[in-house]
Protein backbone atom coordinates (compact mmCIF):
# COMPACT_ATOMS: atom_id res chain seq x y z
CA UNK A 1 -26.39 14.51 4.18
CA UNK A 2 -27.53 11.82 1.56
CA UNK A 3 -31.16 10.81 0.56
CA UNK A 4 -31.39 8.09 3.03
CA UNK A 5 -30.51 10.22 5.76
CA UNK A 6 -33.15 9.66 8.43
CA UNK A 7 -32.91 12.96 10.23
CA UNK A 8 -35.70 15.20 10.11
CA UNK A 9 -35.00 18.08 7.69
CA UNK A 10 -34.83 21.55 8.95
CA UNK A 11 -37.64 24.21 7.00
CA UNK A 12 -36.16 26.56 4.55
CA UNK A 13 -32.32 28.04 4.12
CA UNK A 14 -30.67 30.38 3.18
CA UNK A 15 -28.78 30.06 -0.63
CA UNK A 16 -25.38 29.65 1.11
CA UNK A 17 -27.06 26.52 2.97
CA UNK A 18 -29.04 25.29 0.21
CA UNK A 19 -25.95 25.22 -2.16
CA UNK A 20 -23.70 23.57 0.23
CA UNK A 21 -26.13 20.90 1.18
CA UNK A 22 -27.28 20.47 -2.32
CA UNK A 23 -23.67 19.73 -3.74
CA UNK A 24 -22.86 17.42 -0.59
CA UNK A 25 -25.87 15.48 -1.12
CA UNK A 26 -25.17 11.69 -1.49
CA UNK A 27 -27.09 10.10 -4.77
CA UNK A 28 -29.39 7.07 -3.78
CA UNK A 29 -27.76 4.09 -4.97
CA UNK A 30 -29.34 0.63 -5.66
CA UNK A 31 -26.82 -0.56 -8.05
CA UNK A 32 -23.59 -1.84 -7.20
CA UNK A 33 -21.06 -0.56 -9.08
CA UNK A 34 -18.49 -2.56 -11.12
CA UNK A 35 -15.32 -0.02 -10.28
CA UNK A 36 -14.48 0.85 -6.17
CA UNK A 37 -15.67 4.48 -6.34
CA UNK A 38 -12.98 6.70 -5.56
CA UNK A 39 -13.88 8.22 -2.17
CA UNK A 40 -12.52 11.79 -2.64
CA UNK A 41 -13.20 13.49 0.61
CA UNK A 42 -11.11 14.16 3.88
CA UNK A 43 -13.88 13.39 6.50
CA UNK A 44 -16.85 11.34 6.71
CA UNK A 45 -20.17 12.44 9.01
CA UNK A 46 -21.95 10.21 11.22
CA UNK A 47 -25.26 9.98 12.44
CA UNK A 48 -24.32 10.93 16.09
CA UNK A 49 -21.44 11.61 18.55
CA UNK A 50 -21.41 7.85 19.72
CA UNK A 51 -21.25 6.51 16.53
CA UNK A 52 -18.28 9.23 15.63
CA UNK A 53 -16.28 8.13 18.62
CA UNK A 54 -16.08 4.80 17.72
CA UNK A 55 -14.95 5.03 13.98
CA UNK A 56 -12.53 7.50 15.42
CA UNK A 57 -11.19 5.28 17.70
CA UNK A 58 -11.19 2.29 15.59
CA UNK A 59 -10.77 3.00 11.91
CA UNK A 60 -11.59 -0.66 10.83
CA UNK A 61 -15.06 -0.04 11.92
CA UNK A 62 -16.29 2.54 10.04
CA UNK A 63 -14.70 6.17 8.66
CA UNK A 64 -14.62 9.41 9.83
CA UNK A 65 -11.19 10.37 8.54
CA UNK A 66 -9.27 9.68 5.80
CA UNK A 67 -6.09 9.93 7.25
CA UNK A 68 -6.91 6.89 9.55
CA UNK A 69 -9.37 5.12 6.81
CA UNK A 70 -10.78 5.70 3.63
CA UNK A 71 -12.77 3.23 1.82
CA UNK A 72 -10.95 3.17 -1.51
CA UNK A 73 -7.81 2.81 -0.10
CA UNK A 74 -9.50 -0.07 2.29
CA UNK A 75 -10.63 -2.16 -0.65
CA UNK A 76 -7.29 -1.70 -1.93
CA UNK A 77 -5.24 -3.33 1.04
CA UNK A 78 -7.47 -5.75 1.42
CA UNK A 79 -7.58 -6.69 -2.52
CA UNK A 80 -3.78 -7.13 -1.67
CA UNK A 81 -3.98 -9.32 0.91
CA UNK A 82 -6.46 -11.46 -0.82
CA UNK A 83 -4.04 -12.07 -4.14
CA UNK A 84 -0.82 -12.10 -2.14
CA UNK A 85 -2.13 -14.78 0.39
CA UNK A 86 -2.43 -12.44 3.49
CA UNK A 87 -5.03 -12.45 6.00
CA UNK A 88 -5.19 -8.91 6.24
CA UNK A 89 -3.78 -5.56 4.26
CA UNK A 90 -2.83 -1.98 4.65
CA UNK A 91 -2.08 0.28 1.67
CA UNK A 92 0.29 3.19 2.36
CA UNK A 93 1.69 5.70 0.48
CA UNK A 94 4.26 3.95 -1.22
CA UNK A 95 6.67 1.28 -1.02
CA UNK A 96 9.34 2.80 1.37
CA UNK A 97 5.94 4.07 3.75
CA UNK A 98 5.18 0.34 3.82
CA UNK A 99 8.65 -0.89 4.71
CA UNK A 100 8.81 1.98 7.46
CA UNK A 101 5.40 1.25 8.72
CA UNK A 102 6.05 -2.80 9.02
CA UNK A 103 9.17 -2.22 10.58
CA UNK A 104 8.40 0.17 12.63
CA UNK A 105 5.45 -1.40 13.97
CA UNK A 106 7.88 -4.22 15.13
CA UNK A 107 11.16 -2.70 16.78
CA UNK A 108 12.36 -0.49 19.33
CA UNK A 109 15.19 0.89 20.81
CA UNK A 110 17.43 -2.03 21.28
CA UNK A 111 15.75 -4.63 18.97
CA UNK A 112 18.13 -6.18 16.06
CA UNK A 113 17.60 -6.42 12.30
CA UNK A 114 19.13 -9.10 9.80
CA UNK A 115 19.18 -7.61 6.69
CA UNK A 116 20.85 -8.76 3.17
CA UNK A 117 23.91 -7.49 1.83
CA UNK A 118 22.15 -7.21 -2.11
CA UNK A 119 19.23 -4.60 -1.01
CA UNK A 120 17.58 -1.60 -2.60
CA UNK A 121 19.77 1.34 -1.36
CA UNK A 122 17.14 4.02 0.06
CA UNK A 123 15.93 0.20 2.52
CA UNK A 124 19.66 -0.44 3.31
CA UNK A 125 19.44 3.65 4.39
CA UNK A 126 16.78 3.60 6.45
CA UNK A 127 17.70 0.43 7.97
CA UNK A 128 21.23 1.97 8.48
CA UNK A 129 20.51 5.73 9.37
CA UNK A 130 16.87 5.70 10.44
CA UNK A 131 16.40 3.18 12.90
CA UNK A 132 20.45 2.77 13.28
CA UNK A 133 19.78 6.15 14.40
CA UNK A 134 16.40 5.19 16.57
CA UNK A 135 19.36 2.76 18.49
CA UNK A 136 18.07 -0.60 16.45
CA UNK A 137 20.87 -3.01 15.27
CA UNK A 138 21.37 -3.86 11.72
CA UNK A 139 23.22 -6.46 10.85
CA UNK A 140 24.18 -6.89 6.93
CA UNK A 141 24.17 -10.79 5.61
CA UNK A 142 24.57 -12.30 2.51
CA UNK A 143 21.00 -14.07 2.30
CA UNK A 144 22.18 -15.92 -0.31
CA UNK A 145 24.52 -18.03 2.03
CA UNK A 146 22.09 -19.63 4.79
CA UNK A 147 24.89 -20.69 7.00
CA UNK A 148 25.83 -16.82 6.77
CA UNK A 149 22.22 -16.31 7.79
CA UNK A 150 22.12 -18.55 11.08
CA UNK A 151 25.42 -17.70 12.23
CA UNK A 152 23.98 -13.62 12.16
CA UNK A 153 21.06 -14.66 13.58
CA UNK A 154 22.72 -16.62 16.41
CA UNK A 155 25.14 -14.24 16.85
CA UNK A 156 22.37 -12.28 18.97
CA UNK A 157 18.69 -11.84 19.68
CA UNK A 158 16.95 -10.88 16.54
CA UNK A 159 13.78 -9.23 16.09
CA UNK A 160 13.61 -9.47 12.55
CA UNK A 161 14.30 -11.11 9.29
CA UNK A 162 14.38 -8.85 6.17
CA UNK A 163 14.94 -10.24 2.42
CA UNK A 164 13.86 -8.84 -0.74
CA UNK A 165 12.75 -11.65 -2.77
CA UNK A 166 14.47 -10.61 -5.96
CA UNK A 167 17.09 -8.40 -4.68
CA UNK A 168 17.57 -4.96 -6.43
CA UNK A 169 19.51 -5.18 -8.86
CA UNK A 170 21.50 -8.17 -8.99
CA UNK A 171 18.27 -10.18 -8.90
CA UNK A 172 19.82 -12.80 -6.31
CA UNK A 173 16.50 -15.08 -5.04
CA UNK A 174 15.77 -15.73 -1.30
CA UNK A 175 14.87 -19.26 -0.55
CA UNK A 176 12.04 -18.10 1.31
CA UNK A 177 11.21 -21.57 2.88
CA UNK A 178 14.42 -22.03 4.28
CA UNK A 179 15.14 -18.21 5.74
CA UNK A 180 11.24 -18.39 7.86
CA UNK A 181 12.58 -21.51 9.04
CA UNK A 182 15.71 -20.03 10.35
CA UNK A 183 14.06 -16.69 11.32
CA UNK A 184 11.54 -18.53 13.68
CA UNK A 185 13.59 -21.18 15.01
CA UNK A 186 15.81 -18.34 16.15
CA UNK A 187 12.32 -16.12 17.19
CA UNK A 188 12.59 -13.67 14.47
CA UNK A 189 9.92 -12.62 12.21
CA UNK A 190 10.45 -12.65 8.69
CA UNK A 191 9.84 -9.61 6.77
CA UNK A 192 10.18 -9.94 2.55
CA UNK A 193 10.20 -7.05 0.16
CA UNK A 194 8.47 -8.48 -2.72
CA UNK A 195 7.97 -5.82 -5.30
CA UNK A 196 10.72 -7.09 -7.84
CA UNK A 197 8.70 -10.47 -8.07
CA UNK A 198 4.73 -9.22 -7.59
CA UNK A 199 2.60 -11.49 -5.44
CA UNK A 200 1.76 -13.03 -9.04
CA UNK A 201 5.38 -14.09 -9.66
CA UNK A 202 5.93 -15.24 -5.79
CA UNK A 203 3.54 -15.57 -2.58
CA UNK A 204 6.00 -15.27 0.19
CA UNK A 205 3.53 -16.00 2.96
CA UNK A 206 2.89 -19.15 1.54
CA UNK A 207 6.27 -19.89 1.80
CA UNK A 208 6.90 -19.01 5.22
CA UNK A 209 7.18 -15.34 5.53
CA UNK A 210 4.89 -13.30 7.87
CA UNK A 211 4.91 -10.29 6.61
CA UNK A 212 4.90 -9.37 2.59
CA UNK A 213 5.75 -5.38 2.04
CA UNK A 214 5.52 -3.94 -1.51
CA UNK A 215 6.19 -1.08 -3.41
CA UNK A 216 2.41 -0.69 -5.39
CA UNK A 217 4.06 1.84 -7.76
CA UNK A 218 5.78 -1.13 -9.19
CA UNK A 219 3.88 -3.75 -11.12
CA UNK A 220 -0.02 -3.20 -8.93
CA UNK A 221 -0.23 0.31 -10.74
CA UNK A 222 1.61 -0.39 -14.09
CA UNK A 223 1.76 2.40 -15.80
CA UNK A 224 4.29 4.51 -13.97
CA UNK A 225 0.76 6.89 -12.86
CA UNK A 226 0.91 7.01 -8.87
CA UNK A 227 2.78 6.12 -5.97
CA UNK A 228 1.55 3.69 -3.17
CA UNK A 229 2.59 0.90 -0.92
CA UNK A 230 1.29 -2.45 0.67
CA UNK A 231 1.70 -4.22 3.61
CA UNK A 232 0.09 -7.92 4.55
CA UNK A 233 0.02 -10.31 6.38
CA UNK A 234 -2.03 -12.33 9.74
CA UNK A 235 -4.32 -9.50 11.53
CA UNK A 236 -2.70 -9.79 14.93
CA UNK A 237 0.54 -7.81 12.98
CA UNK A 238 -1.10 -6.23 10.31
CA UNK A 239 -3.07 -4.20 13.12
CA UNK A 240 0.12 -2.63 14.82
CA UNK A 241 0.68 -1.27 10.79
CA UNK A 242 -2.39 0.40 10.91
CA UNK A 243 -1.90 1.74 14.44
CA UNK A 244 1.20 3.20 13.46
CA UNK A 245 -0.32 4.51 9.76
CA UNK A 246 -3.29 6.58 11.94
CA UNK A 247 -0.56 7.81 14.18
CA UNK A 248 2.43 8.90 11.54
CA UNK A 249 0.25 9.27 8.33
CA UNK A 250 1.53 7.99 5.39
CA UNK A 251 -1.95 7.73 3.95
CA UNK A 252 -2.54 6.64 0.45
CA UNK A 253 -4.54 8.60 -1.47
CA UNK A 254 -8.26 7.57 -2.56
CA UNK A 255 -7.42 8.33 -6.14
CA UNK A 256 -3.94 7.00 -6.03
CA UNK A 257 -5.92 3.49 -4.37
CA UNK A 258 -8.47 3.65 -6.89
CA UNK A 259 -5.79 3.85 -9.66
CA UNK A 260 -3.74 0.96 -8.23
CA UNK A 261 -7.29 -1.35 -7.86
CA UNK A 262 -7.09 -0.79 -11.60
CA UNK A 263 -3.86 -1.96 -12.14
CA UNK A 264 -4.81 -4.68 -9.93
CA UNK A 265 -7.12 -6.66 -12.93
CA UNK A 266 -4.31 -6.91 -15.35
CA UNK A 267 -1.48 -7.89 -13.45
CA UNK A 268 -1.47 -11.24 -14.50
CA UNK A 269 -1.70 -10.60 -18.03
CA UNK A 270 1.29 -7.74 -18.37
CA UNK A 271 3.69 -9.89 -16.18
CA UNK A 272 2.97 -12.95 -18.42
CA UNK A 273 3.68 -10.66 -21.50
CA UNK A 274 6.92 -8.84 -19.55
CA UNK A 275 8.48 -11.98 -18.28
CA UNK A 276 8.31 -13.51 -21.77
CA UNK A 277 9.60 -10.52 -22.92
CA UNK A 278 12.31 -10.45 -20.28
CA UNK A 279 13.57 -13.89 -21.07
CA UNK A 280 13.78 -13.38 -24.30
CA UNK A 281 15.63 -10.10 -23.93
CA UNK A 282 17.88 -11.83 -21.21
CA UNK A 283 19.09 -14.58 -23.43
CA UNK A 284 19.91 -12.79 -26.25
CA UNK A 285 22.22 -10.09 -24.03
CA UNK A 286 23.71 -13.79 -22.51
CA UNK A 287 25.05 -14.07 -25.96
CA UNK A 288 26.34 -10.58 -26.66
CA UNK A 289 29.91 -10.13 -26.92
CA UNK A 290 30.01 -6.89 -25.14
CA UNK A 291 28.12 -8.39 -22.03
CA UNK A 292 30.10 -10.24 -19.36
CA UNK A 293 27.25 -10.90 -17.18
CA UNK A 294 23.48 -11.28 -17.46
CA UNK A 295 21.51 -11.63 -14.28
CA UNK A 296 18.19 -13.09 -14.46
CA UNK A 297 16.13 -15.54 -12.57
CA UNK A 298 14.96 -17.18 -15.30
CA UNK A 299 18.15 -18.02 -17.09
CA UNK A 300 19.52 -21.37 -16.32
CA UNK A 301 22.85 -19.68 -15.56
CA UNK A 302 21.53 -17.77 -12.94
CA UNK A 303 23.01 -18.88 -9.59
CA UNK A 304 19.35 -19.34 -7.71
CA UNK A 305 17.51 -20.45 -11.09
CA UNK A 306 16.47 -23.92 -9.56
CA UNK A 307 15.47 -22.06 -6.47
CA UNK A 308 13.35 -19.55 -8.69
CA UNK A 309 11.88 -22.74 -10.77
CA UNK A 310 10.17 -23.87 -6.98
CA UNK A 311 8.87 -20.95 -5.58
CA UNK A 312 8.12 -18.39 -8.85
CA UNK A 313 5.62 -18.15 -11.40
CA UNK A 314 8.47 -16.96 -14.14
CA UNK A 315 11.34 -14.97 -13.66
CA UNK A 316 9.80 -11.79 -13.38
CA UNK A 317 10.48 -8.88 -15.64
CA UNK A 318 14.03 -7.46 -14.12
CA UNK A 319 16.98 -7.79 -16.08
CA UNK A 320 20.47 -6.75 -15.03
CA UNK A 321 24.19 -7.35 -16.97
CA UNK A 322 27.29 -6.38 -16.75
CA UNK A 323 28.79 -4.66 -19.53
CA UNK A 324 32.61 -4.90 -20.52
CA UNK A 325 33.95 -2.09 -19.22
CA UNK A 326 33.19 0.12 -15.89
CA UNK A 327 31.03 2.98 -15.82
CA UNK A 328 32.19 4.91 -18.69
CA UNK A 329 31.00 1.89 -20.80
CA UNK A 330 27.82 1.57 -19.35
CA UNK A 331 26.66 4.95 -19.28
CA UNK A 332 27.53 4.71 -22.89
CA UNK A 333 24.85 1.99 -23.54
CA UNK A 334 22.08 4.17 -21.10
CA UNK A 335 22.90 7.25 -23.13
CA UNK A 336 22.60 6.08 -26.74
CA UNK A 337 18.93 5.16 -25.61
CA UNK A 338 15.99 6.36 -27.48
CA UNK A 339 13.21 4.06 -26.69
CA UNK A 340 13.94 2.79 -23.40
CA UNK A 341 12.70 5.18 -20.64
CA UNK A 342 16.11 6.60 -18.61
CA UNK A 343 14.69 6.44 -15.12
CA UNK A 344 15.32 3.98 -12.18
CA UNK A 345 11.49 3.21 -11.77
CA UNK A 346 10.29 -0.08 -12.70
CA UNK A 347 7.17 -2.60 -13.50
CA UNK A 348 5.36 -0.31 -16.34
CA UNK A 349 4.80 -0.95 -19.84
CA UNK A 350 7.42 1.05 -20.60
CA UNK A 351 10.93 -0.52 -20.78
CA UNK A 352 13.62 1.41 -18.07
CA UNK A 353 17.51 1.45 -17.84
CA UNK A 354 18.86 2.65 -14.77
CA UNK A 355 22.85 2.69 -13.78
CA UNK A 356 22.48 1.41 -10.00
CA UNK A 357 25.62 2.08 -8.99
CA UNK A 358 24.94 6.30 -9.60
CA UNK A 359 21.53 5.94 -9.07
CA UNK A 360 19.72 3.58 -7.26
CA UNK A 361 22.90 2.61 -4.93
CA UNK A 362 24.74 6.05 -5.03
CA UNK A 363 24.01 6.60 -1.82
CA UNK A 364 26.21 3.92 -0.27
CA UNK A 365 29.81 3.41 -0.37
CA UNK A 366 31.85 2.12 -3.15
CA UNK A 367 33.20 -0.86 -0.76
CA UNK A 368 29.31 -1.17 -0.12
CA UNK A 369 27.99 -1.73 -3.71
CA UNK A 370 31.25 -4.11 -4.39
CA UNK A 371 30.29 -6.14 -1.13
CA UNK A 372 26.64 -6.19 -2.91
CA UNK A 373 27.60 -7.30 -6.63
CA UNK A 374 26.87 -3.95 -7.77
CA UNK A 375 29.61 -3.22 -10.37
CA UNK A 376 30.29 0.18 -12.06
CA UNK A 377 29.38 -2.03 -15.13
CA UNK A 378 26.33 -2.70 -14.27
CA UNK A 379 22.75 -2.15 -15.68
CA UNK A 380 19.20 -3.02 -14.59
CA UNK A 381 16.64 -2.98 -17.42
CA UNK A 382 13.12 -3.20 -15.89
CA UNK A 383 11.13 -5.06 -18.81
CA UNK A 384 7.77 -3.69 -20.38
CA UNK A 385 5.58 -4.61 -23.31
CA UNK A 386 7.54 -3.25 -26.00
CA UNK A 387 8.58 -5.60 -29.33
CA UNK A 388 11.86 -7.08 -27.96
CA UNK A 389 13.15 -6.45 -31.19
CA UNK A 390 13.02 -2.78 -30.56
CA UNK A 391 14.61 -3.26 -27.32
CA UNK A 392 17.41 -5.15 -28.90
CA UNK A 393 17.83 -2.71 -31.65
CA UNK A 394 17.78 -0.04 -28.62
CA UNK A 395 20.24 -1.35 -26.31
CA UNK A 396 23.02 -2.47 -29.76
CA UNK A 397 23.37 1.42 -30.50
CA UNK A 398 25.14 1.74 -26.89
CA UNK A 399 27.03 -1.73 -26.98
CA UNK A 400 28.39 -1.82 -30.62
CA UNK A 401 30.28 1.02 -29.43
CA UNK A 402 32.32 -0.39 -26.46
């Protein structure tokens, strides 16, 4: 019950009452204020049963569970959708909730997926085991190699399109104009993982795709604090997400929404400061006699970098290279480490080194990660605000020794 509540009051209660009531009891407020409040509560009451049964039944119209809807975690999809050029958002739990949910929400038993050979591994699982297992199709494409791409999408009918738009980790760059073309002339829709670029480094949906999933824990948040996931894209299919989020519940959390709404204001400004960083760090591995191979959008040796030039703000702040030797070698450079973080998350302020191939990828086959361009000698450094001297200085303790 809140001050403006315009039902009659009952007379007196008893303490139990009067304390519950009391600490339930909605301030008055006239100001707006400048932060989302954080909407910590699992239910919300309405003013009578007709009123209930229609939030229930449609969660976009009001609240009356936070499973379904919860208006912290509502300003947050829709602040998505607004920066990443959606018409509508969702914000789940986290980035592999949001993947599940959009695909979910578009295939059934029988339905075909086109997905790309360079892929984050627990995406190329669940597009392998879980819905493989659900009886859905999955075929794996190099989406590097368009002509690789029509033939698989000719090859049979195809419900959907899936490309990362920086693939994890070898950073290879989807030409997203020229996939949504295929994917719709062949009546696919065109799903893109964008977390690796941020919807400040690329807008998919302005390039074609129609629906943009991301992992918020990555680059929204910032700080490596919380979990969460996004999903957006034109209402008509943004609504079948948010039938199936009421339905399965992987429900953000207000607090986790709130925290990521945070992030939110300073994205621009830390990706500015991490891709700068990232080139910088990029170019002088490039020229490191113990690296074979540096992988990095921005680099004019990268194989897409003229592609990345059109459609990206930057190269983003992922970094992968190949040092010379196999795993031994490279494990070497991870464990002599002391200021970059040893973890496979990615998009904080703090730098991160991660060995795909045991970590990341260890899931999948050897043959697999080969097939993928993941190399025993490879490394993914996930840039942050650190001096990139330190970083340097860091990562030479490791490679002066191979």
């Amino acid at each position: 019950m809140s001050d403006t509540d315009p039902r009659p009051r009952p007379g007196p209660k008893g303490f139990s009452t009067r304390a519950i009531e009391a600490a339930s009891r909605v301030p008055r407020l006239e100001q707006m204020p400048t932060s989302v409040p954080i909407y910590q509560t699992a239910t919300f009451a309405s003013a009578d049963t007709d009123e209930l049964g229609r939030v229930a039944s449609d969660g976009r119209s009001g609240f009356a569970y936070s499973r379904i809807s919860n208006p912290t975690t509502t300003a947050l999809g829709s602040a998505y959708a607004e920066i990443a050029g959606g018409e509508a958002g969702v914000a789940l739990a986290s980035g592999m909730a949001a993947i599940h949910a959009a695909l979910a929400s578009l295939v059934r038993t029988g339905d075909r997926i086109v997905a790309p050979l360079a892929i984050y591994g627990s995406t190329r699982a669940q597009l392998l085991r879980t819905f493989g297992g659900f009886g859905v199709e999955v075929a794996i494409v190099d989406m590097t190699d368009l002509d690789a791409v029509a033939t698989a999408l000719a090859a049979a009918p195809t419900r959907v399109l899936y490309a990362e738009t920086i693939a994890n980790p070898t950073t290879f760059v989807a030409d997203h104009t020229a996939l949504a073309d295929l994917a719709h002339r062949h009546g696919a829709t065109y799903v893109v993982d964008n977390t690796f670029a941020s919807p400040y480094v690329c807008r998919p949906l302005e390039l074609g795709a129609d629906l943009v999933v991301h992992s918020a824990t990555k680059f929204l948040d910032g700080q490596g604090r919380v979990l969460g996931g996004a999903v957006c894209g034109p209402k008509k299919l943004t609504e079948e997400i948010f039938k199936y989020l009421r339905t399965a519940g992987p429900t953000l959390s207000a607090f986790n929404a709130w925290v990521l709404l945070k992030g939110l204001e300073t994205l621009k400004i830390r990706i500015d400061a991490q891709s700068a960083n990232a080139l910088r760090l990029a170019t002088w591995l490039e020229a490191h006699p113990q690296v074979a191979r540096v992988f990095y959008p921005g680099l004019p040796s990268h194989p897409q970098y003229e592609l990345a030039q059109r459609q990206q703000q930057g190269g983003g702040a992922i970094v992968s290279f190949e040092v010379k030797g196999a795993r031994e070698q490279a494990w070497q450079v991870v464990d002599h480490c002391r200021l970059l973080s040893i973890t496979a998350n990615l998009g904080d302020t703090k730098t991160t080194i991660t060995h795909p191939a045991s970590t990341t990828h260890g899931r999948i086959t050897p043959e697999a990660r080969a097939a993928a361009g993941i190399s025993e000698g490879l490394l993914r450094i996930a840039v942050g605000l650190e001096a990139v001297e330190d970083l340097q200085a860091d990562l030479e303790r490791g490679l002066s020794l191979i």
